[in-house]
C-alpha atoms as a PDB file:
ATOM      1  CA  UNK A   1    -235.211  65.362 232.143  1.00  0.00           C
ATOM      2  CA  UNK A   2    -232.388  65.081 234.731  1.00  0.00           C
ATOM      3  CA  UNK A   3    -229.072  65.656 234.902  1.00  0.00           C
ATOM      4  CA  UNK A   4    -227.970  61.847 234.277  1.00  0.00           C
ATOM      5  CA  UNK A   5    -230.625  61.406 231.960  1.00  0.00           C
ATOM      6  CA  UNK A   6    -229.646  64.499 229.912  1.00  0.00           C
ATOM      7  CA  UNK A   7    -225.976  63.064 229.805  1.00  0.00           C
ATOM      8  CA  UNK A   8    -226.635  59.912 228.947  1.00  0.00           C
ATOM      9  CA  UNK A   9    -229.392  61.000 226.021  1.00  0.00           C
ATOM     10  CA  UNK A  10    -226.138  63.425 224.858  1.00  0.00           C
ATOM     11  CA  UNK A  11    -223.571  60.480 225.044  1.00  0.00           C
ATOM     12  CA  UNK A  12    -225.970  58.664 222.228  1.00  0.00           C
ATOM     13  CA  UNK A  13    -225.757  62.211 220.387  1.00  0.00           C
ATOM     14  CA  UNK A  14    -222.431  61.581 220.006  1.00  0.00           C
ATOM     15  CA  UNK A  15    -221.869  57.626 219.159  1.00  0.00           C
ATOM     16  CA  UNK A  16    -224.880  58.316 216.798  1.00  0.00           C
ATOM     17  CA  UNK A  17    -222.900  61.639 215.533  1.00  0.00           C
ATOM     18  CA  UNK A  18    -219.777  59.280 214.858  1.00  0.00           C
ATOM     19  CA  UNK A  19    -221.715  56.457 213.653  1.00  0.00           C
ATOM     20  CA  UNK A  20    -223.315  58.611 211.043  1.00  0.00           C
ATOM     21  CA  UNK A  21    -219.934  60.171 209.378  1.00  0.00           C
ATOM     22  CA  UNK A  22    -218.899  56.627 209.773  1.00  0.00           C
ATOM     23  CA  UNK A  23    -221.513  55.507 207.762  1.00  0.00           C
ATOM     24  CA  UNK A  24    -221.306  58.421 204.990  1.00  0.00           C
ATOM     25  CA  UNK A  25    -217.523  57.491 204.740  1.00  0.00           C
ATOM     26  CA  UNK A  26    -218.724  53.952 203.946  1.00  0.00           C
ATOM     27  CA  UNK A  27    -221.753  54.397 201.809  1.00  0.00           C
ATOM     28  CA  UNK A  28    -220.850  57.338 199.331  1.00  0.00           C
ATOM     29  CA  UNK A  29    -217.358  56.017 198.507  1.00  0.00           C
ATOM     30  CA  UNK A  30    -220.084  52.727 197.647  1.00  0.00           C
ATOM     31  CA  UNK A  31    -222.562  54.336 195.311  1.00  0.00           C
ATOM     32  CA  UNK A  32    -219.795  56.536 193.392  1.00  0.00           C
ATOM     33  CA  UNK A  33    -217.885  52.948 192.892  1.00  0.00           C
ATOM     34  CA  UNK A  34    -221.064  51.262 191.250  1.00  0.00           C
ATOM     35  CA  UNK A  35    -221.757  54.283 188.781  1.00  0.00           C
ATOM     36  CA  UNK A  36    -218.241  53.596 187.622  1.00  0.00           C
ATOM     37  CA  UNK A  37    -218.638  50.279 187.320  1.00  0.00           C
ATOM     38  CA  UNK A  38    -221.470  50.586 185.013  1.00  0.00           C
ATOM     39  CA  UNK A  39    -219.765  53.361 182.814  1.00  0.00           C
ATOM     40  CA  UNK A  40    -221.351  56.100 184.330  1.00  0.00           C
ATOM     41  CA  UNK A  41    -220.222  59.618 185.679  1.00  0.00           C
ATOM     42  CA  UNK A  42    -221.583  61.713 188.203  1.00  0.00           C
ATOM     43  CA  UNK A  43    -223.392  64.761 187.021  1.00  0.00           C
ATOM     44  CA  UNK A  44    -225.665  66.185 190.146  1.00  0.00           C
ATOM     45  CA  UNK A  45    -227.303  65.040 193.117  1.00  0.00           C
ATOM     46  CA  UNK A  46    -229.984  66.655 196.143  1.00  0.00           C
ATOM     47  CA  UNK A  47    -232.068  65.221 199.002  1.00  0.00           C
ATOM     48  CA  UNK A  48    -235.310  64.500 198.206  1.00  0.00           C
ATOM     49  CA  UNK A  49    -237.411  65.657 200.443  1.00  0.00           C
ATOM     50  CA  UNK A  50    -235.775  68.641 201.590  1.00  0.00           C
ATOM     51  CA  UNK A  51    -233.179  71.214 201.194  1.00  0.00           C
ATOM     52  CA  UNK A  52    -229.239  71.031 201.898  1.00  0.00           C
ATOM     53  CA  UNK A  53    -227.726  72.630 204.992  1.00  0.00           C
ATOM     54  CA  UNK A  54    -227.170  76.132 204.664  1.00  0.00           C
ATOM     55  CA  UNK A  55    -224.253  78.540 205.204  1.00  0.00           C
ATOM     56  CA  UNK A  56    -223.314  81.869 205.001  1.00  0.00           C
ATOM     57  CA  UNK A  57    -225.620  84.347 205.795  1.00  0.00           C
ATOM     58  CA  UNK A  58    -228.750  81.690 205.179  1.00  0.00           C
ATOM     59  CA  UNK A  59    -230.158  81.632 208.761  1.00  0.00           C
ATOM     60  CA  UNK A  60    -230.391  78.086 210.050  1.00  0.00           C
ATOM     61  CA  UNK A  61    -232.658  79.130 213.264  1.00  0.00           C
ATOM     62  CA  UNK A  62    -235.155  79.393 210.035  1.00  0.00           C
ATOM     63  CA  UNK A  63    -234.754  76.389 208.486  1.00  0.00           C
ATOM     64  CA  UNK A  64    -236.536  73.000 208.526  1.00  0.00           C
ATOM     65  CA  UNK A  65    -233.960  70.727 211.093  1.00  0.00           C
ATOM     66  CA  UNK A  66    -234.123  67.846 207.995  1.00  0.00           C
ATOM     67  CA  UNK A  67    -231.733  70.338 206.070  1.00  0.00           C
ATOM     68  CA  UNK A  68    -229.077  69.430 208.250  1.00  0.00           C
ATOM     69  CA  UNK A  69    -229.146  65.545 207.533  1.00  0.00           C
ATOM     70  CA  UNK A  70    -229.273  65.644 203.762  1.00  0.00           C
ATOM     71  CA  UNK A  71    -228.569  62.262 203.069  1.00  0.00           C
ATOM     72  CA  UNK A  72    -231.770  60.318 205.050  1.00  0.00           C
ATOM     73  CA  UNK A  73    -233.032  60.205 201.379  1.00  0.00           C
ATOM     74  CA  UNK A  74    -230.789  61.400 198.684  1.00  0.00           C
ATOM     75  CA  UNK A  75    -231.078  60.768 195.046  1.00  0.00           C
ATOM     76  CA  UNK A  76    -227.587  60.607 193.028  1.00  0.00           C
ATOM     77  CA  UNK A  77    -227.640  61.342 189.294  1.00  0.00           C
ATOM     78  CA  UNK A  78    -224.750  60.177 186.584  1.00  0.00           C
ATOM     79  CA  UNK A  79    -224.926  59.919 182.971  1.00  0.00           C
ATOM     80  CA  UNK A  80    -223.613  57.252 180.603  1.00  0.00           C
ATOM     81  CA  UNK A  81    -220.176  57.891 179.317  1.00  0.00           C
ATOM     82  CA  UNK A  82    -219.336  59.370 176.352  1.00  0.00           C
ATOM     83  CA  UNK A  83    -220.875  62.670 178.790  1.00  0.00           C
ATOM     84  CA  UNK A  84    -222.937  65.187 177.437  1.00  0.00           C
ATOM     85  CA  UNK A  85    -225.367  66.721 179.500  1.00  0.00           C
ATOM     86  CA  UNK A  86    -226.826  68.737 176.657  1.00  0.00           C
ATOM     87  CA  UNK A  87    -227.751  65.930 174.002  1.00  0.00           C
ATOM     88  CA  UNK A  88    -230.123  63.641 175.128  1.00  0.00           C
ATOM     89  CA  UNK A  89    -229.461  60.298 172.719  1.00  0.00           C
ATOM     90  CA  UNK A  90    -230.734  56.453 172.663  1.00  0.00           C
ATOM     91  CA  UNK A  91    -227.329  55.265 172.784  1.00  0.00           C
ATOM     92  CA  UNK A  92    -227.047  57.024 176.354  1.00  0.00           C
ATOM     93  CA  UNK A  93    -228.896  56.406 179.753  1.00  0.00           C
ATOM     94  CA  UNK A  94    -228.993  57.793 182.952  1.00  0.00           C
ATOM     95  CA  UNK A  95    -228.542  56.250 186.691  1.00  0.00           C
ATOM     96  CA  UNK A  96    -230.125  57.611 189.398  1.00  0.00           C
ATOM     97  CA  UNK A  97    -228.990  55.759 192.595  1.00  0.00           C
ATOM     98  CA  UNK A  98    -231.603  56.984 195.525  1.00  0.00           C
ATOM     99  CA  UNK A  99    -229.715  56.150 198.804  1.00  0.00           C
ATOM    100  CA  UNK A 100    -233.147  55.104 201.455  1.00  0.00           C
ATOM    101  CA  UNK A 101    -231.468  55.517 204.385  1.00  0.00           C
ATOM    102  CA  UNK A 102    -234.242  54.551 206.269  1.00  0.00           C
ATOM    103  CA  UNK A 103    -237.573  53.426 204.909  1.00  0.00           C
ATOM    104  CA  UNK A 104    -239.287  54.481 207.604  1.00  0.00           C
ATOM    105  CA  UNK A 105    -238.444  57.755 207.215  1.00  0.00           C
ATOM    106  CA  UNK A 106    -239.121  57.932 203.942  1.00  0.00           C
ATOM    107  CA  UNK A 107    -242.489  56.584 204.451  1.00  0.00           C
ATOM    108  CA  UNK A 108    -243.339  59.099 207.165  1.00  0.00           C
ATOM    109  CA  UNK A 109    -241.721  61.866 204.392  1.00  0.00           C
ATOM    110  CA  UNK A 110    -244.964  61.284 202.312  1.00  0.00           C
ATOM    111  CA  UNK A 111    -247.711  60.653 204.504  1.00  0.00           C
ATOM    112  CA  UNK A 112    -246.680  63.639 207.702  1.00  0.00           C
ATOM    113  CA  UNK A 113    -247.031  67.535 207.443  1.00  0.00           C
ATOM    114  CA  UNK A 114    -243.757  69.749 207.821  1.00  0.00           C
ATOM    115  CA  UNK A 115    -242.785  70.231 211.144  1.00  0.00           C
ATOM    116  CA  UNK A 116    -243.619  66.530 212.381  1.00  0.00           C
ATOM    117  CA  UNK A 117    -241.560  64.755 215.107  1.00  0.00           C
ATOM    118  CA  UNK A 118    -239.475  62.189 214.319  1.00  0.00           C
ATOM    119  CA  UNK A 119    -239.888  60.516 216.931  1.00  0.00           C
ATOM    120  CA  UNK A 120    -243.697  60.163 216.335  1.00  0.00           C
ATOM    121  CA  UNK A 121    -242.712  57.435 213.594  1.00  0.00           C
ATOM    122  CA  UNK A 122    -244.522  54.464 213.881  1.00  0.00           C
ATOM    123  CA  UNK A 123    -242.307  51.369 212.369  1.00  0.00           C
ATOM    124  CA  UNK A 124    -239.411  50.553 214.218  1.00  0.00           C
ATOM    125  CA  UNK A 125    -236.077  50.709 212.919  1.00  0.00           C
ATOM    126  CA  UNK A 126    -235.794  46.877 213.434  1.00  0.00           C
ATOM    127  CA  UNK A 127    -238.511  46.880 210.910  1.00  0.00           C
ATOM    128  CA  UNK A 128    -236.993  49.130 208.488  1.00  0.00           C
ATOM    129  CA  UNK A 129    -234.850  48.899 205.789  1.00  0.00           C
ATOM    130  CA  UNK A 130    -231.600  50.294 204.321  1.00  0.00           C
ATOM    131  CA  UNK A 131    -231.130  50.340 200.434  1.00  0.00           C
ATOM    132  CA  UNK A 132    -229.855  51.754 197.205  1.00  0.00           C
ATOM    133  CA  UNK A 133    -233.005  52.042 194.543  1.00  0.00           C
ATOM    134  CA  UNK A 134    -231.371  52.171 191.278  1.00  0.00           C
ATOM    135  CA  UNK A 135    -233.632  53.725 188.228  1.00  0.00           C
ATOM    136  CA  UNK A 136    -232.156  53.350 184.204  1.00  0.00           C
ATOM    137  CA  UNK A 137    -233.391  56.010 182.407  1.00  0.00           C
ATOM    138  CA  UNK A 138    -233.253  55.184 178.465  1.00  0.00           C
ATOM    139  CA  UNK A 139    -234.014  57.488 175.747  1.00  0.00           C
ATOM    140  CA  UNK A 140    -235.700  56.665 172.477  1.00  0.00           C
ATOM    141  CA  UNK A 141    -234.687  59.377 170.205  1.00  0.00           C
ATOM    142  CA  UNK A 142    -231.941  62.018 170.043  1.00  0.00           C
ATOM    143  CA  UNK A 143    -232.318  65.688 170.981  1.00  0.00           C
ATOM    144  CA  UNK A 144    -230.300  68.635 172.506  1.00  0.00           C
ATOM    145  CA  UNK A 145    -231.409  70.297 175.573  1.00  0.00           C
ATOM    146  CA  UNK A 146    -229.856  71.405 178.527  1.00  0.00           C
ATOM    147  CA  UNK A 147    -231.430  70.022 180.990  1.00  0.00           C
ATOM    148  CA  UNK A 148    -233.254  67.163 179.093  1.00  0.00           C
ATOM    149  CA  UNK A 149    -231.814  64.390 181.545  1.00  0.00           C
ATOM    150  CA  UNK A 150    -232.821  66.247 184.575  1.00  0.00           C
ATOM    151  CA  UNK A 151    -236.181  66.753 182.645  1.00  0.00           C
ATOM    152  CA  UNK A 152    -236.532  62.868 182.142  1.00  0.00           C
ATOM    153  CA  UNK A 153    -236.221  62.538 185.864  1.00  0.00           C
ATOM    154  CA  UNK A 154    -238.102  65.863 186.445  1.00  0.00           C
ATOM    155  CA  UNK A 155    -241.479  65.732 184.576  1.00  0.00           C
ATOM    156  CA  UNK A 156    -242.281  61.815 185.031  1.00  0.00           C
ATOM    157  CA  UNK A 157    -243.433  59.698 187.341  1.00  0.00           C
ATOM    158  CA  UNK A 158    -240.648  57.039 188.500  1.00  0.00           C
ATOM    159  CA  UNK A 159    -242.145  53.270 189.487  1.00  0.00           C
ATOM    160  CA  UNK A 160    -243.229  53.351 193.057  1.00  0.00           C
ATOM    161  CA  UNK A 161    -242.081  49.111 193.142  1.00  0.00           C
ATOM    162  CA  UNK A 162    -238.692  47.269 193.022  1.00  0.00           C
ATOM    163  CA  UNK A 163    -238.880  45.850 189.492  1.00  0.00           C
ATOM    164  CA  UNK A 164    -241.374  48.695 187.872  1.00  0.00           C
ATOM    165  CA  UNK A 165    -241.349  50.408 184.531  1.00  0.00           C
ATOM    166  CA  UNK A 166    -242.822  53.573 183.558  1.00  0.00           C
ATOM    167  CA  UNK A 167    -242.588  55.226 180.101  1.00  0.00           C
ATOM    168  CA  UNK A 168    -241.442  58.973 179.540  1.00  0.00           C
ATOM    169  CA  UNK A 169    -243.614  61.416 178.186  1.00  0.00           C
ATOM    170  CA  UNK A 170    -239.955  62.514 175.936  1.00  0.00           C
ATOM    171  CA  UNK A 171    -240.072  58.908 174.495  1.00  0.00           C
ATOM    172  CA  UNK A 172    -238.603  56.410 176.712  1.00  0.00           C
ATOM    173  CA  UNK A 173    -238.636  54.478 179.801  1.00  0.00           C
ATOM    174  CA  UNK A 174    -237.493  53.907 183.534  1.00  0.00           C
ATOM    175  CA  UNK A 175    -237.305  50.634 185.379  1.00  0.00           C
ATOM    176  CA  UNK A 176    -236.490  50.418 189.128  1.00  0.00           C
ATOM    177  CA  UNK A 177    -233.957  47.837 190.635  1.00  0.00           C
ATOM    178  CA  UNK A 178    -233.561  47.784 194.442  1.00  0.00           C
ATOM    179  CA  UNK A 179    -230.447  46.154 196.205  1.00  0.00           C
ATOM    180  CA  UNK A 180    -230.590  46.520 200.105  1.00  0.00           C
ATOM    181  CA  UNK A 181    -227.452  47.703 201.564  1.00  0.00           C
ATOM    182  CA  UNK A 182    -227.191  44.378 203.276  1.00  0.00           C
ATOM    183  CA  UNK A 183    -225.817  42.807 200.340  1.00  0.00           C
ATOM    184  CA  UNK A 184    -222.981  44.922 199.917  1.00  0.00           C
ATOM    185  CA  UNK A 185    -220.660  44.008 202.647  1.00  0.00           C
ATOM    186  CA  UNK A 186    -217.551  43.491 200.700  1.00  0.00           C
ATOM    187  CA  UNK A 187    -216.269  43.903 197.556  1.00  0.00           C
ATOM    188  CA  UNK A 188    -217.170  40.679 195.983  1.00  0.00           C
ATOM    189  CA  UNK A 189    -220.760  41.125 197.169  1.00  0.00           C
ATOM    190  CA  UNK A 190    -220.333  44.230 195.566  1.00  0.00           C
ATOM    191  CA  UNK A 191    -219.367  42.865 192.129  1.00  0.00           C
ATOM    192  CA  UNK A 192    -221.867  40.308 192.023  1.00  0.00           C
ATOM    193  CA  UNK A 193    -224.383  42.755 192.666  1.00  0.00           C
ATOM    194  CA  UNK A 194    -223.476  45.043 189.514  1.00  0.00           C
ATOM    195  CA  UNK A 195    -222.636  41.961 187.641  1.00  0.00           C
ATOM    196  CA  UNK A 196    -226.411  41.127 188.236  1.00  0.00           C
ATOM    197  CA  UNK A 197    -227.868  44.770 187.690  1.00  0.00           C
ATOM    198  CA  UNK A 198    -225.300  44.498 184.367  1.00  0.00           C
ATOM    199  CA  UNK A 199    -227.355  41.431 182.586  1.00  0.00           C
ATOM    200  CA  UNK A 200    -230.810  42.904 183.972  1.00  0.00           C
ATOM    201  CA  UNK A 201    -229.700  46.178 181.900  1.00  0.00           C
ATOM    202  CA  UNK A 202    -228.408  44.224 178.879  1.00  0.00           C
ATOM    203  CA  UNK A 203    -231.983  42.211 178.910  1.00  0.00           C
ATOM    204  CA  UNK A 204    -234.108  45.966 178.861  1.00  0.00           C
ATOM    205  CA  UNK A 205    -231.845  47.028 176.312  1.00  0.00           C
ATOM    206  CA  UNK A 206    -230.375  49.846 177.851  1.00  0.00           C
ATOM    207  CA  UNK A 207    -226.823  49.131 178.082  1.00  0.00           C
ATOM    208  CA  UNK A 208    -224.087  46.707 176.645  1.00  0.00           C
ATOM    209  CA  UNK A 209    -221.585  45.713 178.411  1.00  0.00           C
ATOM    210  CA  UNK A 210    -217.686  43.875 177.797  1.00  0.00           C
END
């Protein structure tokens, strides 16, 4: 590669650079604001197919490069409010908003070894998709642990399809609701979409809402 060619590739570095913190101003501000809409506060969240960017005296030479771009794939975890993190109980739930960046990614995540190139993914981004999955974890039965929410998440499978169910070996359930980020271009697409996602909850008996 050239001079001019190395420029230009470096000038897309940066409008994608911008773009991206652009786009994490926009989207996080966007998941945190439909958690609270549906009565529920934030209690952890982690990439999901890697680790988080380290610091300190963690040496990033020796790291995989995906640790620096933490949300491509990011699953965000908030609990139903009165919150207790310790007591599991039926009249709780949990949200877990997964942000897909990009599908494509997410597909390569699970089908490539560890140090493929990204630029060795098949689909296009044209052909890709942007969305938030949302998964509403409901309890049967009460019981304390401390980490028995992260344990419903933890030791079950979650439904590979928009629309799935899957039962919890604890006694209960998770269903999956996708919204692409498409449809939440301003706020009154916004509301419509958790007004939606509110009566699909109040039919699978997880949640009630005013």
């Amino acid at each position: 590669m050239d001079v001019v060619e190395l420029e230009a590739a470096m000038t897309d570095v940066r409008k994608a650079q911008r773009l991206l913190v652009a786009y994490h101003q926009r989207i996080l501000p966007l998941i945190e604001g439909i958690a609270d809409q549906l009565g529920c506060a934030y209690h952890y969240w982690g990439p999901l197919h890697h680790g988080t960017a380290p610091w300190g005296k963690s040496n990033p030479f020796r790291r995989w490069a995906w640790d620096f771009a933490p949300l491509d794939d990011a699953n965000f975890f908030f609990l139903s409010e009165p919150f207790d993190s310790a007591l599991v109980r039926p009249e709780g739930w949990m949200l877990v908003i997964r942000l897909v960046t990009d599908s494509g990614l997410a597909n390569a995540f699970t089908t490539k070894k560890v140090n493929w190139d990204v630029m060795d993914i098949s689909s296009d981004p044209t052909e890709c998709e942007t969305r938030l999955e949302l998964y509403a974890y409901k309890p049967r039965r009460s019981y304390q642990d401390d980490w028995g929410w992260w344990k419903l998440y933890s030791q079950n499978d979650w439904p590979k399809e928009n629309g799935g169910h899957c039962e919890l070996e604890q006694d209960g359930f998770v269903f999956r609701h996708d919204v692409p980020v498409s449809r939440l271009g301003s706020t009154d697409a916004v509301q419509g979409v958790v007004a939606e996602y509110k009566a699909l909850l109040t039919s699978r008996q997880v949640a009630e809402f005013d």
